[in-house]
Protein backbone atom coordinates (compact mmCIF):
# COMPACT_ATOMS: atom_id res chain seq x y z
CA UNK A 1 0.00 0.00 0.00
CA UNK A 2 2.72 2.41 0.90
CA UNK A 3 4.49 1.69 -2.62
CA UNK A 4 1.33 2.25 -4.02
CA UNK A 5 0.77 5.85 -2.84
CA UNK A 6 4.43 6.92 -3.15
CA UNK A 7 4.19 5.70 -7.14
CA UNK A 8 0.92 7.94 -7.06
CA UNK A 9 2.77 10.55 -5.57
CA UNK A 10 5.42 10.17 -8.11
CA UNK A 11 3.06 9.99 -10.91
CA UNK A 12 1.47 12.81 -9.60
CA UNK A 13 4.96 15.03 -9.98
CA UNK A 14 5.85 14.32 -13.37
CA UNK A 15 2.35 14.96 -14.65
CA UNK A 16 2.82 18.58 -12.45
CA UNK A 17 6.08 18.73 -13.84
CA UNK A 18 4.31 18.35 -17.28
CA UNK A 19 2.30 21.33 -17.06
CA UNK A 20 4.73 23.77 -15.42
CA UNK A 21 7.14 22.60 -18.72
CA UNK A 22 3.79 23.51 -21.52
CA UNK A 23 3.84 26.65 -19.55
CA UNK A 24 7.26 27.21 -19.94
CA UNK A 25 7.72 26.41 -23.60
CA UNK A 26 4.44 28.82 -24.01
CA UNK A 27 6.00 32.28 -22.62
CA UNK A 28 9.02 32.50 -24.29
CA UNK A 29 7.44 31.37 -27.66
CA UNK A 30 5.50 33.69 -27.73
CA UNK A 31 8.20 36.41 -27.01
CA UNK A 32 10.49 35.36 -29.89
CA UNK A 33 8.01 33.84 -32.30
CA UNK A 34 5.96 37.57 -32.13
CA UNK A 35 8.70 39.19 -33.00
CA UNK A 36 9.46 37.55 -36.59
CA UNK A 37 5.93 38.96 -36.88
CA UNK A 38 6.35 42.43 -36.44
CA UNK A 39 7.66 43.05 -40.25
CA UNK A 40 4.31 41.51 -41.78
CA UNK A 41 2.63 43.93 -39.42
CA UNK A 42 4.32 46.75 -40.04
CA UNK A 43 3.68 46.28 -43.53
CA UNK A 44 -0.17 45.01 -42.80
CA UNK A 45 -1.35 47.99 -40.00
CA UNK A 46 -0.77 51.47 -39.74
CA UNK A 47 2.18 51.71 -37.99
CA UNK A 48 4.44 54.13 -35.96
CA UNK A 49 8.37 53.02 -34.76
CA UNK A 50 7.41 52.77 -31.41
CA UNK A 51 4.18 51.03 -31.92
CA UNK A 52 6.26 48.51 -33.51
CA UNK A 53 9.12 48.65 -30.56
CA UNK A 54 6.04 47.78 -28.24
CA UNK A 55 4.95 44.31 -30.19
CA UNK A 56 7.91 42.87 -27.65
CA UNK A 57 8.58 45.36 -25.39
CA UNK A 58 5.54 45.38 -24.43
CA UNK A 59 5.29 41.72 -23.38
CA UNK A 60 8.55 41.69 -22.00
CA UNK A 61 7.91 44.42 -19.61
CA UNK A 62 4.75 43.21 -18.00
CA UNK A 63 6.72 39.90 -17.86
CA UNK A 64 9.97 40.89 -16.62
CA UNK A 65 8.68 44.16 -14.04
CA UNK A 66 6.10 41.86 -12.43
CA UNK A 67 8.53 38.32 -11.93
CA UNK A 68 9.30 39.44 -8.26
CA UNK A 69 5.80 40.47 -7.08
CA UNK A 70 4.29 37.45 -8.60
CA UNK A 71 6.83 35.08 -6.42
CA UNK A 72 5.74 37.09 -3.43
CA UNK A 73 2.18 36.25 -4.52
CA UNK A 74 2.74 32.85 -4.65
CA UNK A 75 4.43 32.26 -1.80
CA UNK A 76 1.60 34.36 0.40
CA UNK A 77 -1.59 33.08 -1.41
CA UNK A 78 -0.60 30.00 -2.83
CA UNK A 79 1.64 28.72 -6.19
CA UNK A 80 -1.23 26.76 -7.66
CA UNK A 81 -3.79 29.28 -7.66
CA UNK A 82 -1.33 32.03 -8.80
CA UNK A 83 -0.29 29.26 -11.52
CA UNK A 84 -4.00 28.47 -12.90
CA UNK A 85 -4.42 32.54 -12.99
CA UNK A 86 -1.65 32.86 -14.73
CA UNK A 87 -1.72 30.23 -17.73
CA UNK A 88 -5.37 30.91 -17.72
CA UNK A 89 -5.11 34.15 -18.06
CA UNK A 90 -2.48 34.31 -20.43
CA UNK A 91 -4.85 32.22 -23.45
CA UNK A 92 -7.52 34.97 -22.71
CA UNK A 93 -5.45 37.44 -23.43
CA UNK A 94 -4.13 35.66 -26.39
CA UNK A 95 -6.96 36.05 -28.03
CA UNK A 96 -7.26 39.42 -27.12
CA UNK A 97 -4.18 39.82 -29.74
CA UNK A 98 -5.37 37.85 -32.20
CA UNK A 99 -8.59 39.81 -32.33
CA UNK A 100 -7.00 43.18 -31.96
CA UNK A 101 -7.84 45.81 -34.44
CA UNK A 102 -4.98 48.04 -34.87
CA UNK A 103 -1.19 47.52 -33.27
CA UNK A 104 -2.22 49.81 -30.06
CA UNK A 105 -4.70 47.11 -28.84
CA UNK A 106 -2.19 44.23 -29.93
CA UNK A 107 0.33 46.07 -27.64
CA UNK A 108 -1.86 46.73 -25.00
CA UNK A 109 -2.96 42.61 -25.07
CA UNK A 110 0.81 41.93 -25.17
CA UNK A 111 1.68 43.65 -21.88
CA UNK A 112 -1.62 41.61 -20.55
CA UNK A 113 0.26 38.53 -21.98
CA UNK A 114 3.45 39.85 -20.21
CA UNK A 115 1.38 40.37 -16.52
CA UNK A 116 0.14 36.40 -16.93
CA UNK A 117 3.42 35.27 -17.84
CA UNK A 118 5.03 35.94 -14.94
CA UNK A 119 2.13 35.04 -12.39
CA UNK A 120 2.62 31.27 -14.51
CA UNK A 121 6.24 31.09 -14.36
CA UNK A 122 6.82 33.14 -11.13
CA UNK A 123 4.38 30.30 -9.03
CA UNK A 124 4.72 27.28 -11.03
CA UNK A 125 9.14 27.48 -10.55
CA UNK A 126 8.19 27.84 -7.39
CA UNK A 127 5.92 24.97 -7.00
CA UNK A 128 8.58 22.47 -8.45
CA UNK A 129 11.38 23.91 -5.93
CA UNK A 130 8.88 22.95 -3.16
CA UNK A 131 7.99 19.39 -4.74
CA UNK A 132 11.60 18.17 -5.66
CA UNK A 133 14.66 18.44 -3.33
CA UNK A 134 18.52 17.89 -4.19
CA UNK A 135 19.72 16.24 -7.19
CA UNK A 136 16.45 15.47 -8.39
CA UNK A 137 15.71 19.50 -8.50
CA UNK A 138 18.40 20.50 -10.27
CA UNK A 139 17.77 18.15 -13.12
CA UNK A 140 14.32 19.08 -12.68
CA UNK A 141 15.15 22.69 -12.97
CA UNK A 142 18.07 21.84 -15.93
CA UNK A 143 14.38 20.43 -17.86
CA UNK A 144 12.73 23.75 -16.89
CA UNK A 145 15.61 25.43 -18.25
CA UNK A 146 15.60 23.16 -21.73
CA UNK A 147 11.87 24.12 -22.00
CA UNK A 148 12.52 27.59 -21.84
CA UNK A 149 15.35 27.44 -24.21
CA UNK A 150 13.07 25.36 -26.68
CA UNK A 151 10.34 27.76 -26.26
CA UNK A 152 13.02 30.91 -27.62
CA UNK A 153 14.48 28.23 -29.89
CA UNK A 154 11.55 26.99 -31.70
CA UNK A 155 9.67 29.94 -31.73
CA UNK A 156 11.01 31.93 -34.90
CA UNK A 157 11.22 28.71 -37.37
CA UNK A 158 7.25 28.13 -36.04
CA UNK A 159 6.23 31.92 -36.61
CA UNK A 160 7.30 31.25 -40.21
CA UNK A 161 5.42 28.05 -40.99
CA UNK A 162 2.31 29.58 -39.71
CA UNK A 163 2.72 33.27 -41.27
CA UNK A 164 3.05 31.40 -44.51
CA UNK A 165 0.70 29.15 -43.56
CA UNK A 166 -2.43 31.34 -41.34
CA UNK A 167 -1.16 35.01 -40.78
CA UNK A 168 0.05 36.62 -38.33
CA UNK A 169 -2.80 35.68 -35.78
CA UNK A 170 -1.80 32.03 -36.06
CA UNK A 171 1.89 33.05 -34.57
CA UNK A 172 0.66 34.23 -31.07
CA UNK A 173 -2.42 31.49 -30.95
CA UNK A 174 0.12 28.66 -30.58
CA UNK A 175 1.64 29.81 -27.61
CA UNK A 176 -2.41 30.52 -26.04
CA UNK A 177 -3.26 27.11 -27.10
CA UNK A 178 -0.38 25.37 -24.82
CA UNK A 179 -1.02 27.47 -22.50
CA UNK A 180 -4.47 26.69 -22.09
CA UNK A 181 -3.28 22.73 -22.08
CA UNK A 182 -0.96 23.78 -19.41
CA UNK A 183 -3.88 25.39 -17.06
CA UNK A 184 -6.16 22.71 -17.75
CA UNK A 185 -3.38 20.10 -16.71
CA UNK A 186 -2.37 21.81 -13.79
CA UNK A 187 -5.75 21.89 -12.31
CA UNK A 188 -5.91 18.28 -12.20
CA UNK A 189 -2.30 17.79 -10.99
CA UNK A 190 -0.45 20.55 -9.51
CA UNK A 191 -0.86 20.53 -6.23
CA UNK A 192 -1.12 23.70 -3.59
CA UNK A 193 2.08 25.27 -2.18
CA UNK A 194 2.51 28.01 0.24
CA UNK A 195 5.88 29.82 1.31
CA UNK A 196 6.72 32.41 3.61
CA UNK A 197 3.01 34.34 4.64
CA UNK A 198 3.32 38.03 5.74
CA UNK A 199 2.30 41.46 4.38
CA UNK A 200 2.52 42.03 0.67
CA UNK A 201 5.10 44.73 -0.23
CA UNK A 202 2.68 46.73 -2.48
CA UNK A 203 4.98 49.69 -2.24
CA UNK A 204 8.26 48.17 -3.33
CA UNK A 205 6.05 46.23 -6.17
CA UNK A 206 4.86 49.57 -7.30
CA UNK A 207 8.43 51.11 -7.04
CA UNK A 208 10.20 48.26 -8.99
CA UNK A 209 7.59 47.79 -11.46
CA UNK A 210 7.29 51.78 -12.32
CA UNK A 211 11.30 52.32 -12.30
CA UNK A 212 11.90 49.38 -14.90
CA UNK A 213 8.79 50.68 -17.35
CA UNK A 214 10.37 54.13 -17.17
CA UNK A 215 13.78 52.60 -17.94
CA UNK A 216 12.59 50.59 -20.76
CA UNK A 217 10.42 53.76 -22.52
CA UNK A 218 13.64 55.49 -22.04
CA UNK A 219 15.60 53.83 -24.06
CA UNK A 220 12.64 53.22 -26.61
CA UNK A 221 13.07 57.19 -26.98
CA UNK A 222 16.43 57.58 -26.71
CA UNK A 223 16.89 55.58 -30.10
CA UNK A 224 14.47 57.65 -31.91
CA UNK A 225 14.82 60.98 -30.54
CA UNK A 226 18.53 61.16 -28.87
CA UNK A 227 19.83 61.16 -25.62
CA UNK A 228 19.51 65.52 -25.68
CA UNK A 229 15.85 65.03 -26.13
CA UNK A 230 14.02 66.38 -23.06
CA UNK A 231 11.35 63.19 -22.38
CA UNK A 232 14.43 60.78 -22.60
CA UNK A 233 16.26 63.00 -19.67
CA UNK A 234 13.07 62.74 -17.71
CA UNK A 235 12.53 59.39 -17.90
CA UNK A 236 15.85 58.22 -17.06
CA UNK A 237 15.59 60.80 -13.79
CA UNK A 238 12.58 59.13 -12.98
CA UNK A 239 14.13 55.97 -13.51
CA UNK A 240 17.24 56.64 -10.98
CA UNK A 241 14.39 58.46 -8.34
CA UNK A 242 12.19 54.86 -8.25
CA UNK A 243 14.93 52.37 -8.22
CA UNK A 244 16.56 54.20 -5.27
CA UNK A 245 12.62 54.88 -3.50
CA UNK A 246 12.49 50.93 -4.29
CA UNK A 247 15.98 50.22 -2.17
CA UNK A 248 14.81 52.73 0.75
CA UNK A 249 11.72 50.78 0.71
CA UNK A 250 13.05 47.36 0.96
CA UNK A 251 15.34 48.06 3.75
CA UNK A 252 12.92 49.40 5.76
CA UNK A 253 10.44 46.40 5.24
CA UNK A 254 9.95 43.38 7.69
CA UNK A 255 8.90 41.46 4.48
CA UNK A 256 10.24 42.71 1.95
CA UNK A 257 9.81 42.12 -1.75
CA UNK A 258 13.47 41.47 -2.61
CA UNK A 259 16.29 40.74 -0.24
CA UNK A 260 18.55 42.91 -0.97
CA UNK A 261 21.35 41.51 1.77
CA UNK A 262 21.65 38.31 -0.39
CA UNK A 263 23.34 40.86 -3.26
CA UNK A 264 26.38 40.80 -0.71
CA UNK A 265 27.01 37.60 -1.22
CA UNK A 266 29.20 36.83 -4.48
CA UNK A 267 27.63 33.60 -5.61
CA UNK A 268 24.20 35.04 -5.71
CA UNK A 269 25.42 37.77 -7.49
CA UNK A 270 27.19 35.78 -9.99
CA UNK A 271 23.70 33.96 -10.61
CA UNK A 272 22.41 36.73 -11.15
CA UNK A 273 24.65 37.39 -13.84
CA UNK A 274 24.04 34.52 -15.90
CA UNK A 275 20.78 35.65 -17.90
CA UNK A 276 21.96 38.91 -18.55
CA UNK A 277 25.35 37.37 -20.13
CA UNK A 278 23.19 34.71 -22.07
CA UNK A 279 21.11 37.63 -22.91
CA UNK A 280 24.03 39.31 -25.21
CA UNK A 281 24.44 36.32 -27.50
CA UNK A 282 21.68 34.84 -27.72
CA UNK A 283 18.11 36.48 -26.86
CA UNK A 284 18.51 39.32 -28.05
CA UNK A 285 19.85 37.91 -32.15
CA UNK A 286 16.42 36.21 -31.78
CA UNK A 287 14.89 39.01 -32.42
CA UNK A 288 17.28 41.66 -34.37
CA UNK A 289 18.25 39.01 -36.66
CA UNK A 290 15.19 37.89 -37.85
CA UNK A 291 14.13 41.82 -38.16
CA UNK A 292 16.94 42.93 -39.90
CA UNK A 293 16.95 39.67 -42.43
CA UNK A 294 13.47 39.63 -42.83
CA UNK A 295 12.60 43.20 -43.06
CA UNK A 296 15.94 45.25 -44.09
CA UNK A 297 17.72 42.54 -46.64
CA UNK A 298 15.02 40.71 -47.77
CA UNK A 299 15.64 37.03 -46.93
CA UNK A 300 12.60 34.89 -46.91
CA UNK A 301 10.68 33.79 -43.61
CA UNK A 302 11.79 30.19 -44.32
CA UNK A 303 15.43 31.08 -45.03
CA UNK A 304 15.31 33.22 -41.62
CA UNK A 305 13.95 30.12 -39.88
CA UNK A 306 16.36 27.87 -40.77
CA UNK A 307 19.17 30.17 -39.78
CA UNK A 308 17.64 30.77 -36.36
CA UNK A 309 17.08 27.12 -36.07
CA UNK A 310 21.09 26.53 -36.48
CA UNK A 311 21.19 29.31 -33.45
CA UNK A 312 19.15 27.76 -31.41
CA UNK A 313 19.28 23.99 -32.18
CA UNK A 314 21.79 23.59 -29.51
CA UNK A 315 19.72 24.93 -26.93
CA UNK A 316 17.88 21.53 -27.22
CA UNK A 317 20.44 19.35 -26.36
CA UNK A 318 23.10 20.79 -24.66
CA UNK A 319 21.34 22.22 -21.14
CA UNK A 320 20.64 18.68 -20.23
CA UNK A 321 24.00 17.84 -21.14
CA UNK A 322 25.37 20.30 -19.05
CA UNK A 323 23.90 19.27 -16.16
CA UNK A 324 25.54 16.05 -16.03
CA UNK A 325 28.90 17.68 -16.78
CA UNK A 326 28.88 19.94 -14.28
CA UNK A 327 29.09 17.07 -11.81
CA UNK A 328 32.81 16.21 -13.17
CA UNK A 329 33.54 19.77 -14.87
CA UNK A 330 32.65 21.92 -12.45
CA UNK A 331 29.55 24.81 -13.06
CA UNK A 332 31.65 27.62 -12.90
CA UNK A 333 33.94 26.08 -15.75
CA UNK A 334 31.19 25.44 -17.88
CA UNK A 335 28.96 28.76 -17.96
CA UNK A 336 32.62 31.02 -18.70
CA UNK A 337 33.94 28.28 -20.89
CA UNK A 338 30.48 28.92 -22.86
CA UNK A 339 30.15 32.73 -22.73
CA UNK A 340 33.71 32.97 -24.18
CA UNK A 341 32.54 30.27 -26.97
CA UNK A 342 29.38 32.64 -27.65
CA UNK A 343 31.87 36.00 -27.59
CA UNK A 344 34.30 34.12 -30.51
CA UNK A 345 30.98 33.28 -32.65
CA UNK A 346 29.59 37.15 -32.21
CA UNK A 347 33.02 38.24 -33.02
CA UNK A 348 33.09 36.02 -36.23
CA UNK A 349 29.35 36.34 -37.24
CA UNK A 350 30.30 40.39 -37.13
CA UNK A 351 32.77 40.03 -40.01
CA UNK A 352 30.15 37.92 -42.01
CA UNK A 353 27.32 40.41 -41.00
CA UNK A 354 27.52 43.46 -44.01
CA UNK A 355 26.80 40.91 -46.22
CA UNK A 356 24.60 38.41 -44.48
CA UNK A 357 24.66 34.88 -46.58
CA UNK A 358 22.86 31.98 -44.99
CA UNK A 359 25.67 29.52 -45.78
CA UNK A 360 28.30 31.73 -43.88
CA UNK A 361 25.94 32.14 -40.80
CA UNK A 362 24.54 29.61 -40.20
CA UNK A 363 28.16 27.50 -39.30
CA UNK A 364 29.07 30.63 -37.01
CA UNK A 365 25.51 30.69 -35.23
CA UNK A 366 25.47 27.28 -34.08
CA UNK A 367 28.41 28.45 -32.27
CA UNK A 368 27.34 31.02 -30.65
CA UNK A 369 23.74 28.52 -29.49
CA UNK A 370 26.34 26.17 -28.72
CA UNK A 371 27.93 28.56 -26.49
CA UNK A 372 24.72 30.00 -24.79
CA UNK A 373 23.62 26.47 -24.42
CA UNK A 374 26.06 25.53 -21.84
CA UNK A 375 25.34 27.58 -19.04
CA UNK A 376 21.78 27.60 -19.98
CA UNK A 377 20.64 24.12 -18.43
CA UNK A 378 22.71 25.34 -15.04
CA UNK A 379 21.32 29.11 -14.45
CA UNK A 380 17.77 27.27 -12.97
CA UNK A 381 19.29 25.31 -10.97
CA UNK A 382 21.29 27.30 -9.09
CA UNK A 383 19.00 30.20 -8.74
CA UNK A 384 16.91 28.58 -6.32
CA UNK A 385 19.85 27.01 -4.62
CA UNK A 386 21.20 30.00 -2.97
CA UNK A 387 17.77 30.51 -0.11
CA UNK A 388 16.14 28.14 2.17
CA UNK A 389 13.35 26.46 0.31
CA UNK A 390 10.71 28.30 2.07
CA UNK A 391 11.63 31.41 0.08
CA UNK A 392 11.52 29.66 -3.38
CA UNK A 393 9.14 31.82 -4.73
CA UNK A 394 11.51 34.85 -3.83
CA UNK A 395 14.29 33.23 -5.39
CA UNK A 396 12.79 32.59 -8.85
CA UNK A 397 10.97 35.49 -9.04
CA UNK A 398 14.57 37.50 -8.45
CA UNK A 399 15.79 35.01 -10.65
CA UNK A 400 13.20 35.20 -13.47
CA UNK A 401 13.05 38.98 -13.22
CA UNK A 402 16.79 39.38 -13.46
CA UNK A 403 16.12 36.86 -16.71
CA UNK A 404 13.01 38.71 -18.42
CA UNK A 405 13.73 42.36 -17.17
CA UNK A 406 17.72 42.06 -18.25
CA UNK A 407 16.27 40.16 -21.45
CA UNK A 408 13.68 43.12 -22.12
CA UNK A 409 15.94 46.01 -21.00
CA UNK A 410 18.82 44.43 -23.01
CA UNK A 411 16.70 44.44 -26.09
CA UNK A 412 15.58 47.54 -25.85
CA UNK A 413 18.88 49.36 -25.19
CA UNK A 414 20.05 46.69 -28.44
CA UNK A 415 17.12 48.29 -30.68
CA UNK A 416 18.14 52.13 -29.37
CA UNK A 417 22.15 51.30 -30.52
CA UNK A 418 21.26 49.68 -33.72
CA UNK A 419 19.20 52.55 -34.92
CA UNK A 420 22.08 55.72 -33.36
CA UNK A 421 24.03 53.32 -35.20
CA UNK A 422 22.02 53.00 -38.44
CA UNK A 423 21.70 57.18 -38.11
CA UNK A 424 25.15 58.19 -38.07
CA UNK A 425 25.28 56.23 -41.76
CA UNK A 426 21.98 57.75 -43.15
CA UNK A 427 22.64 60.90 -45.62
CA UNK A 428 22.24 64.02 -43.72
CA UNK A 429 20.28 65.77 -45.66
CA UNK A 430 17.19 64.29 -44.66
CA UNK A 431 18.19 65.12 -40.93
CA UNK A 432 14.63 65.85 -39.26
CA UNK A 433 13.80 62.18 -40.24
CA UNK A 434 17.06 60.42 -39.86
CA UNK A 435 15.88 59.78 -36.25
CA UNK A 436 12.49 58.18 -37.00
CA UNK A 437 13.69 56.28 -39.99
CA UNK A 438 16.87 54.92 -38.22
CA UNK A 439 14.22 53.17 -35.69
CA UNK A 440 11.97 52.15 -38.45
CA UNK A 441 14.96 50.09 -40.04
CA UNK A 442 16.19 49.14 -36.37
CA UNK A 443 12.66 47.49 -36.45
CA UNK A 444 12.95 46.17 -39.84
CA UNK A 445 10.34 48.36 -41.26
CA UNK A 446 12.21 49.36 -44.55
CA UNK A 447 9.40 49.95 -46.76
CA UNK A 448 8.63 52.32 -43.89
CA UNK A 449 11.88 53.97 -43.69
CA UNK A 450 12.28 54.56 -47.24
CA UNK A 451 9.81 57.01 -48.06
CA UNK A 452 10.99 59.66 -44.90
CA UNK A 453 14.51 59.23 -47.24
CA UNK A 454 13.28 59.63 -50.87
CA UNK A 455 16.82 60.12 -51.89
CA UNK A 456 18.28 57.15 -50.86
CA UNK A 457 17.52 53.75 -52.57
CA UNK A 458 16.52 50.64 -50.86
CA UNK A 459 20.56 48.78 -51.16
CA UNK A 460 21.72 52.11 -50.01
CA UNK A 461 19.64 51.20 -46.62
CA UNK A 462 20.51 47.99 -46.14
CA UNK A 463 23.98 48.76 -46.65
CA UNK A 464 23.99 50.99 -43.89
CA UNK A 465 21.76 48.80 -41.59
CA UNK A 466 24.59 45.90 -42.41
CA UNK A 467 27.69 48.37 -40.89
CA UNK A 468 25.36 49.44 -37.99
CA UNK A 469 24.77 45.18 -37.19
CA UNK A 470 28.88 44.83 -37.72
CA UNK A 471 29.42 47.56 -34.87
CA UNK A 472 26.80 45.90 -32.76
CA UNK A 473 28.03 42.43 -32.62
CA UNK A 474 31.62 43.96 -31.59
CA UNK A 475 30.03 45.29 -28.83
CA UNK A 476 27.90 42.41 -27.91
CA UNK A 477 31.07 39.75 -28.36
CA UNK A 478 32.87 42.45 -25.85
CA UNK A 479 29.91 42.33 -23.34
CA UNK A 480 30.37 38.67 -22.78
CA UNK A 481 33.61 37.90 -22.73
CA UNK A 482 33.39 40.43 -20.49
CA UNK A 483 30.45 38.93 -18.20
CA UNK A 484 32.57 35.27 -18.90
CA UNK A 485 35.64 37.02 -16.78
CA UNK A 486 33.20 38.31 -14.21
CA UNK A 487 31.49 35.33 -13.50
CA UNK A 488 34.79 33.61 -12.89
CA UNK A 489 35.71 35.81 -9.87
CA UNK A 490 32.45 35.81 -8.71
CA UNK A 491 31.49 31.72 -8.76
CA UNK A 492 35.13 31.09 -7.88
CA UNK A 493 34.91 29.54 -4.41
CA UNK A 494 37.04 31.24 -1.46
CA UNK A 495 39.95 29.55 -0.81
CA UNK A 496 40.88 26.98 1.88
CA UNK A 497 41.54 28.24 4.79
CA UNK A 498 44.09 26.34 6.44
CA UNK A 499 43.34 25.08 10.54
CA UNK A 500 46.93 24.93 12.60
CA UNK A 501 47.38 21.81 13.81
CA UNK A 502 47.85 21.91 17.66
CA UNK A 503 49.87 19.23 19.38
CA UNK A 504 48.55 17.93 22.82
């Protein structure tokens, strides 16, 4: 009988397991498959740059500025309920998008996507952390972390089956539709969890959420209008007066939101690290490549998706790999042996990337997944490994806000280089548009771009979008190599310290 109900039990976990994963695969499908969409909707509805920017932004902000209240939430009012809100929410407001009339209601239904996505991914991380222990988690969490990948991975070559296929429409449904089989599996499965209780931190919520939406519409204007512009200097003050309202906050909680003493310790600050570092070489080329071959040079959608399918193949493999290596390898020597991989295949791609040919990229980008790949599978894992398990929720939601908010800030501050890049080689005649235009080929709106330049031809605009993408990918191979040399002295452990022997 007792073998009986601890099979049952088992069963029971792998089925919850099941549902967290559809959930999983889901969000970040949606993030990357939506954005090979945004050309064919520039081109089908009227359309301004940063009603464009928004098609992703938009979701990624909800996503990534609400991570860390949602883990609170979970922890307080309980992980499955937060979870079936979440999921279940997020296919409503699917189609809310695929419904919407004009791109301002698609955007507004993608930050409603964004607000659902974290309540799912905040709670149900947090439910797993509670149901598996040692390790059993990590490889649980090494899955998770495969999911997620696959979800980023599969989404662009998907988006351009279906746009050929369905339209645009189709390309958001498919990540409502597993989310919906997620909800409806987890409410026969998942069972309730419940973390630390005490008052919610409404205050720091607001204060985090507001100083990371000011951060990210700052740097959607500072592309198009220029750091001098007056809104841009405002919302960057206003971004430096709420994150440091959010720190006096926290410290002078008895709950608070975010921990902030656990940022003195070096390990948890070297986790921390690891999303934003994947971020450079891999998240963010989900999206500017497809928008600058699609939209700027002209590739086909199902030449794009097989070149982001050679980036992102190894993301479905290797993470599960890594896991087991790590046990004779070593974590730390795996995530920097892998950012430096992903810096040399930025570096390379950059000298390929004036002239983008699929047979010359597509070597190089598997590199550069390969290199992402590696300390992909481990980043799960040891985010939740650094509190006691009664604060799981606190520890993915840091975790998965560090991931989404770094992924959404990085790719917005990405957008706003590419297109000060793409400006300073636009003619300069045109100079009251060269902003505007710069953004609209940033976005890979050229057919937008080209009438606020009637002088210059179409080959004259991708030729300057190609040097603007060569500049970029020097700075992104510099970033992580960079991050790969900080996360060595920050995972390194302390050294031994050595106990005198004392003779009796």
């Amino acid at each position: 009988m007792a073998r009986f109900l601890t099979d049952s039990h088992s069963a029971q976990r792998r089925w919850a397991l099941l549902s967290v994963c559809l959930a999983a695969l889901a969000l970040p499908l949606s993030f990357s498959a939506g954005a090979v969409a945004v050309p064919v909707l520039a081109s089908q509805l009227a359309s301004s740059p940063a009603s464009l920017a928004w098609v992703t932004n938009a979701f990624m902000l909800g996503f990534g500025s609400l991570l860390l209240a949602a883990g609170g939430l979970a922890d307080r009012y309980g992980r499955r309920r937060l979870f079936l809100l979440g999921s279940g929410g997020f296919a409503l407001a699917t189609m809310f998008v695929c419904i919407a009339p004009d791109l301002f209601w698609l955007d507004m239904a993608r930050g409603l996507q964004g607000v659902c996505a974290a309540a799912a991914l905040a709670s149900g991380s947090a439910a797993l952390a509670q149901a598996w222990h040692g390790q059993a988690r990590a490889r649980v969490f090494a899955l998770l972390g495969t999911t997620f990948g696959a979800g980023l991975a599969l989404g662009p070559l998907l988006a351009g089956v279906l746009l050929e296929a369905l339209g645009w429409p189709s390309v958001f449904a498919a990540g409502g539709v597993l989310a919906l089989l997620a909800c409806t599996l987890a409410a026969r499965v998942l069972p309730e969890s419940r973390g630390q209780a005490g008052p919610l931190d409404v205050s720091g919520m607001l204060a985090f959420s507001l100083a990371l939406s000011m951060l990210t519409l700052a740097l959607l204007w500072l592309g198009e209008f220029g750091l001098h512009a007056a809104r841009v200097r405002w919302a960057l003050l206003a971004t430096v007066l709420l994150a440091a309202s959010f720190v006096l906050i926290e410290r002078r909680q008895p709950a608070p939101l975010l921990d902030l003493s656990l940022f003195a310790q070096r390990a948890f600050v070297g986790v921390q690290l690891l999303p934003v570092a994947t971020c450079f070489g891999y998240v963010v080329l989900l999206v500017v490549l497809p928008l600058q071959l699609l939209g700027v040079h002209g590739q086909s959608v199902a030449t794009v998706g097989v070149q982001m399918l050679a980036l992102s193949a190894p993301m479905l493999v290797l993470p599960l790999l890594a896991a087991r290596w790590a046990t004779w390898l070593g974590s730390t020597r795996l995530c920097v042996a892998g950012l430096l991989l992903c810096a040399l295949g930025l570096y390379l791609l950059s000298r390929q990337a004036a002239h983008p040919l699929p047979a010359q990229w597509i070597p190089l980008l598997v590199l550069i997944g390969t290199g992402t790949a590696l300390p992909w599978g481990l980043m799960d894992g040891l985010s939740v490994s650094v509190v006691p398990v009664q604060r799981a929720g606190m520890a993915a939601g840091i975790f998965g806000t560090v991931r989404v908010a770094g992924e959404g800030i990085a790719l917005a501050a990405v957008t706003a280089l590419l297109a000060t890049l793409i400006c300073q080689r636009l003619p300069g005649a045109y100079a009251p548009a060269l902003g505007k235009a710069a953004v609209y080929l940033a976005t890979g709106a050229l057919q937008s771009a080209q009438p606020l330049l009637p002088g210059s031809t179409a080959l004259q605009l991708q030729r300057a979008s190609g040097e603007a993408l060569v500049q970029l990918l020097h700075v992104l191979s510099a970033l992580t190599a960079g991050s790969a040399l900080l996360l060595h002295v920050l995972l390194r452990p302390p050294p031994a310290i050595a106990v005198p022997r004392t003779d009796s």
